[in-house]
Protein backbone atom coordinates (compact mmCIF):
# COMPACT_ATOMS: atom_id res chain seq x y z
CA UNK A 1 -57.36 163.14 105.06
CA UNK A 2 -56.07 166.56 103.53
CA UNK A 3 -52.40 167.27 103.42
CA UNK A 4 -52.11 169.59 106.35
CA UNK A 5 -48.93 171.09 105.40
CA UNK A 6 -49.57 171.84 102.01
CA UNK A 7 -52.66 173.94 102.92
CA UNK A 8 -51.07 175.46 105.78
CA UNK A 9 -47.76 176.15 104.29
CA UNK A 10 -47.42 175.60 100.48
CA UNK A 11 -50.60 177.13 99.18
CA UNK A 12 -50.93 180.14 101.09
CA UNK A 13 -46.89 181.36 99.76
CA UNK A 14 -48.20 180.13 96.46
CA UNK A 15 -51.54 182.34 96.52
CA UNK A 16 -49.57 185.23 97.37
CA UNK A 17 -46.46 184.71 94.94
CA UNK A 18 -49.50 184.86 92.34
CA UNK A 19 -51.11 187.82 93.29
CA UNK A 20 -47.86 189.63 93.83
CA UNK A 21 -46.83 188.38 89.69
CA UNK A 22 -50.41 189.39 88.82
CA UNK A 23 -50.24 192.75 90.65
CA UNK A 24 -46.73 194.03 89.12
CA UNK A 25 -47.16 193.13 86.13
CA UNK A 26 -50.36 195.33 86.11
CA UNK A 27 -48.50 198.16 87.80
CA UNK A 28 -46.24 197.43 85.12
CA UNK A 29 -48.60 197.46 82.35
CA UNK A 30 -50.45 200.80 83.88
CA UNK A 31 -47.14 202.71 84.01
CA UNK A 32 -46.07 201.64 80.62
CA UNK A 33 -49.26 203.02 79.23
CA UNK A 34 -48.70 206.44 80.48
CA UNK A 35 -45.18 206.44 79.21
CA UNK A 36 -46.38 205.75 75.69
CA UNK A 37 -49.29 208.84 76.37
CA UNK A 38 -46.36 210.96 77.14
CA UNK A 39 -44.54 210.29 74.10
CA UNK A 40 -47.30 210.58 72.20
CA UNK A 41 -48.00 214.17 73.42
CA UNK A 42 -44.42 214.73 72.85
CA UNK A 43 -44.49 213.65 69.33
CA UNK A 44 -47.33 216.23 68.89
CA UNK A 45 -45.79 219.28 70.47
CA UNK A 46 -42.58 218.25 68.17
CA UNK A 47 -44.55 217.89 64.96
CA UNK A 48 -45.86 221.55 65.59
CA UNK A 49 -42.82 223.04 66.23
CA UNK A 50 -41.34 222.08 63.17
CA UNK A 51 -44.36 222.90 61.08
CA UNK A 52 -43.73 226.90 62.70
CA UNK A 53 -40.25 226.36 61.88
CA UNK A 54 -40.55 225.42 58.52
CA UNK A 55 -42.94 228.11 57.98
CA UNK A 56 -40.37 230.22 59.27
CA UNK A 57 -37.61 229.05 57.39
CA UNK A 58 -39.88 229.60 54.23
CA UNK A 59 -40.00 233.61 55.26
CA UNK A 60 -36.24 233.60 56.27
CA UNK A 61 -35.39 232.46 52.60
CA UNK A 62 -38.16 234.67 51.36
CA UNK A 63 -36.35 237.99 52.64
CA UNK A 64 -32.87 236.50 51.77
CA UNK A 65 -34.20 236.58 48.42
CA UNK A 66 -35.25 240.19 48.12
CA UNK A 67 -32.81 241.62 50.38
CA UNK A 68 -29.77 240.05 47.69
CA UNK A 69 -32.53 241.19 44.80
């Protein structure tokens, strides 16, 4: 007949050493996602801010010029 133990035992702690794998390494997967999102919207707020500051550099060295004119 069937292996008793192995059902009983074995297979039930292997079932749920599975799922748990399966489960963290979406959790894992989910969170790592959002962390990229983040930078991502960080690299765009960045990539503004220097466009205004090189803009503004641009007038700074605009007025240096005609104030030393």
């Amino acid at each position: 007949m069937l292996n008793q133990p192995f059902f009983q035992i074995a297979l039930p702690i292997m079932v749920t050493f599975v799922a748990t794998v399966w489960a963290a390494t979406w959790i894992q997967t989910k969170r790592l996602d959002d962390i990229v999102k983040r930078l991502e919207a960080i690299e765009i707020r960045l990539l503004g801010i220097e466009n205004r500051l090189t803009s503004l550099e641009k007038k700074v060295e605009a007025l240096e010029i005609r104030v030393w004119r």
